[in-house]
C-alpha atoms as a PDB file:
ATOM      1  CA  UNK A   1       0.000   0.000   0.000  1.00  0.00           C
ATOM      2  CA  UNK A   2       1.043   3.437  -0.971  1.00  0.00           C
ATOM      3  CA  UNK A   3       0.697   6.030   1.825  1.00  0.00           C
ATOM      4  CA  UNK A   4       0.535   9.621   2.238  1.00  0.00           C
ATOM      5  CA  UNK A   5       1.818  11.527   4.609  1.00  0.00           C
ATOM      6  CA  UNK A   6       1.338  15.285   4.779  1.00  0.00           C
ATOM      7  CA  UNK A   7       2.098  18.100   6.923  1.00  0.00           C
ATOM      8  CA  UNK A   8       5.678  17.038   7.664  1.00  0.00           C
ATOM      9  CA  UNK A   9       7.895  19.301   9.161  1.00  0.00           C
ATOM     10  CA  UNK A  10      10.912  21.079   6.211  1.00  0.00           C
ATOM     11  CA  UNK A  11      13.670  19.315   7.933  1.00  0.00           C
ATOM     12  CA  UNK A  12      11.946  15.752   8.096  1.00  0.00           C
ATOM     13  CA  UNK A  13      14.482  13.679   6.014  1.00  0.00           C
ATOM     14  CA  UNK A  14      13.353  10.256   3.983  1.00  0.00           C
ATOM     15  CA  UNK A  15      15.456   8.532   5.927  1.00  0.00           C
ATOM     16  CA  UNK A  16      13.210   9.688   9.235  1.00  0.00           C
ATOM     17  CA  UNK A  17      10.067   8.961   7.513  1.00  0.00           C
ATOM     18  CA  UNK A  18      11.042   5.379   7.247  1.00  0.00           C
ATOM     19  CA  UNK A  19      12.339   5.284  10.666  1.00  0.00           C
ATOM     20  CA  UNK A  20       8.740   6.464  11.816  1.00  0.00           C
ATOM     21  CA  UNK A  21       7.024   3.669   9.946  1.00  0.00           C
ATOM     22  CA  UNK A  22       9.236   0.784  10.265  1.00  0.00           C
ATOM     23  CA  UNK A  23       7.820   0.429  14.068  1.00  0.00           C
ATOM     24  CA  UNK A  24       4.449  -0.904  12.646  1.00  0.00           C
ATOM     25  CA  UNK A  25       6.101  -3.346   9.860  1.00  0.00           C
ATOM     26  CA  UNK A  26       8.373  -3.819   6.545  1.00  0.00           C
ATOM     27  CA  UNK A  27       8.928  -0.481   4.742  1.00  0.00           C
ATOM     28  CA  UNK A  28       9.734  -1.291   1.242  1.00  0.00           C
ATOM     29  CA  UNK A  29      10.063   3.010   0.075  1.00  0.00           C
ATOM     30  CA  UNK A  30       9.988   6.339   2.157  1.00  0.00           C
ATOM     31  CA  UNK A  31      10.788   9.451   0.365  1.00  0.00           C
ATOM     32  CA  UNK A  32      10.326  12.830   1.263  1.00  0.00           C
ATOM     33  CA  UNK A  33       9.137  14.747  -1.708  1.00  0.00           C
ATOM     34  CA  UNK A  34      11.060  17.829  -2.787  1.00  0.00           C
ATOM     35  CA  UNK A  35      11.371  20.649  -4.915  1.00  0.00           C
ATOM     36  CA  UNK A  36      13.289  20.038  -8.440  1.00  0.00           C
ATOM     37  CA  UNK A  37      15.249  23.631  -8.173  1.00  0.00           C
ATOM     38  CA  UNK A  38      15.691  23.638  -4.687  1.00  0.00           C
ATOM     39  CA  UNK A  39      15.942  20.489  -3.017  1.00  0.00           C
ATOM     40  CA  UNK A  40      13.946  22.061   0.005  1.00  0.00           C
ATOM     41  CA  UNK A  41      11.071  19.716   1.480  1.00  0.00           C
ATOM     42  CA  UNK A  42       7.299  20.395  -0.018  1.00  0.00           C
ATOM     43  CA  UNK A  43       6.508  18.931   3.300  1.00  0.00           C
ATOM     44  CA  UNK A  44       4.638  15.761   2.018  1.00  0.00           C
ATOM     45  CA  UNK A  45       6.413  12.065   1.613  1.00  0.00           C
ATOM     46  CA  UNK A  46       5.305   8.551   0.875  1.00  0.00           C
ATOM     47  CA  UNK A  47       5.778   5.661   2.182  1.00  0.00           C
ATOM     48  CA  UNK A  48       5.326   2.020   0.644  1.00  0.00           C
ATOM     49  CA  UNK A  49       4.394  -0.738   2.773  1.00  0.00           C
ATOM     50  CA  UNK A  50       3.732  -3.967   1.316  1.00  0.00           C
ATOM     51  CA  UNK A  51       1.759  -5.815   4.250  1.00  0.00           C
ATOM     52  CA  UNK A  52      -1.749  -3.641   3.901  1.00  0.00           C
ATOM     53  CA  UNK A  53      -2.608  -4.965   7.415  1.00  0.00           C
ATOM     54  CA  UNK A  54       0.823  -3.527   8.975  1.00  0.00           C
ATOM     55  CA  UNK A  55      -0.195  -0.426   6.661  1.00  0.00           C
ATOM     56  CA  UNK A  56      -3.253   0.233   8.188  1.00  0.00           C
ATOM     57  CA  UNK A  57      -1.490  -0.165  11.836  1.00  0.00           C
ATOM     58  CA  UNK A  58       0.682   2.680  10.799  1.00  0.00           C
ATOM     59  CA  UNK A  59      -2.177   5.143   9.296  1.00  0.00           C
ATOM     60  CA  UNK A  60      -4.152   4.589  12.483  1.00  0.00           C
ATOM     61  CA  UNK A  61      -1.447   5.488  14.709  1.00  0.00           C
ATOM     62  CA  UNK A  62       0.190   8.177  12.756  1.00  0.00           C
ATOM     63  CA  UNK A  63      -3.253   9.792  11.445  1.00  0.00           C
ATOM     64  CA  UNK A  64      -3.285  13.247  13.229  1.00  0.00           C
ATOM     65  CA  UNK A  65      -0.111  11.916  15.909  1.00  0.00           C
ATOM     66  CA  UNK A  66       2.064  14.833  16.844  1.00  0.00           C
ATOM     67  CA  UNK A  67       5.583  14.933  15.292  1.00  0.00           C
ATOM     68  CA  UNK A  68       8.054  17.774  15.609  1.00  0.00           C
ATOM     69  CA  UNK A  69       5.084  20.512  16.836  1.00  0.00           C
ATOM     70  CA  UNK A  70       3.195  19.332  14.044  1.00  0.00           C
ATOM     71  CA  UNK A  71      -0.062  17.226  13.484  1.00  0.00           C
ATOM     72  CA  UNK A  72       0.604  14.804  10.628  1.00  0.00           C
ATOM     73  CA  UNK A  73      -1.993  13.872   8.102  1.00  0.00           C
ATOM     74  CA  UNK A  74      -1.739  10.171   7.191  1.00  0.00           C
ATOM     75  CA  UNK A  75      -3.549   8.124   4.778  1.00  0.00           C
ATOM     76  CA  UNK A  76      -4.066   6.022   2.041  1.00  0.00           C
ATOM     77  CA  UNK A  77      -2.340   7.640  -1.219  1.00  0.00           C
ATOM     78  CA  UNK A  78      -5.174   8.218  -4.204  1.00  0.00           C
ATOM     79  CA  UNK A  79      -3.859   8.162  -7.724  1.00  0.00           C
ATOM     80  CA  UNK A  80      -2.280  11.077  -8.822  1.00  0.00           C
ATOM     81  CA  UNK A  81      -5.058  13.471 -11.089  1.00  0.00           C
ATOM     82  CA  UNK A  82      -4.436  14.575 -14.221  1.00  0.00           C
ATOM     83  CA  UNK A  83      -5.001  17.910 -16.484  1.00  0.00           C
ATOM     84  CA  UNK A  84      -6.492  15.128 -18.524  1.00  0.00           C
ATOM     85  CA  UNK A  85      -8.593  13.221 -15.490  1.00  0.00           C
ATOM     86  CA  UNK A  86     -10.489  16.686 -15.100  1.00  0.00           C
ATOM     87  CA  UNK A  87     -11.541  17.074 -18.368  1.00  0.00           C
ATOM     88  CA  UNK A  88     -12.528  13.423 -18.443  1.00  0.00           C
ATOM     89  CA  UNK A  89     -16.317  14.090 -17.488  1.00  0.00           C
ATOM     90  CA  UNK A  90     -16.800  16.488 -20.666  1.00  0.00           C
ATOM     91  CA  UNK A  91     -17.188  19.951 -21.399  1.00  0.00           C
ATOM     92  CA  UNK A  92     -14.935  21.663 -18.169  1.00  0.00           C
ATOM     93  CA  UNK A  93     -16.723  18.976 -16.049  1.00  0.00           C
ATOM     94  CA  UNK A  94     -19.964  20.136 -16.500  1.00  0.00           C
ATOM     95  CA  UNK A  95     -21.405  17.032 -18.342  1.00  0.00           C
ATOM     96  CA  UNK A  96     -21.246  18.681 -21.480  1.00  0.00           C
ATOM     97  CA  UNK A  97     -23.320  21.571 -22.908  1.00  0.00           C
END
C-alpha cells in the first residue's frame, strides 16, 4: 500500500520517515518529496508498505499523531489526477453543454 503523509515538518528527512514507519512493519520506500530547483522539502512524503494490514497499523497510529510541533496527516495515497482526469467528465466537467 502506498501512503501519504502530509504536513511534515521542512527538515523531516526520507530517511526519518522510514524510521517512523518501520515500528508498525516492513517499509519497502519512504521518500520525502522535494522541490526540483531547490531540493527544500514540499513537506509531504510517501511511504510504501507492502503488508496492507501492517499499513493500516501505521495510518491509524500516525493519522493526526504529533511529530516535531506538528499534526501529521496520514492516509491512504489516491492516484495522482491529471489535467487530462479533469476534463474526463466532458465539457470543463460540467457534463457537457
Amino acid at each position: 500500500m502506498r501512503i501519504y503523509v502530509g504536513n511534515l515538518d521542512y527538515s523531516m528527512t526520507s530517511d526519518a520517515l522510514r524510521a517512523l514507519f518501520e515500528p508498525f512493519g516492513e517499509v519497502t520506500l519512504a521518500e520525502v518529496q522535494v522541490k526540483s530547483r531547490t531540493g527544500q522539502s514540499r513537506g509531504f512524503g510517501l511511504v510504501d508498505m507492502p503488508n496492507d494490514h501492517q499499513a493500516d497499523a501505521a495510518i491509524s497510529a500516525l493519522n493526526h499523531a504529533e511529530h516535531n510541533e506538528r499534526k501529521l496527516i496520514v492516509n491512504e495515497s489516491r492516484p495522482r489526477r491529471t489535467v487530462k482526469d479533469q476534463y474526463a467528465g466532458g465539457w470543463f466537467g460540467s457534463g457537457g453543454r
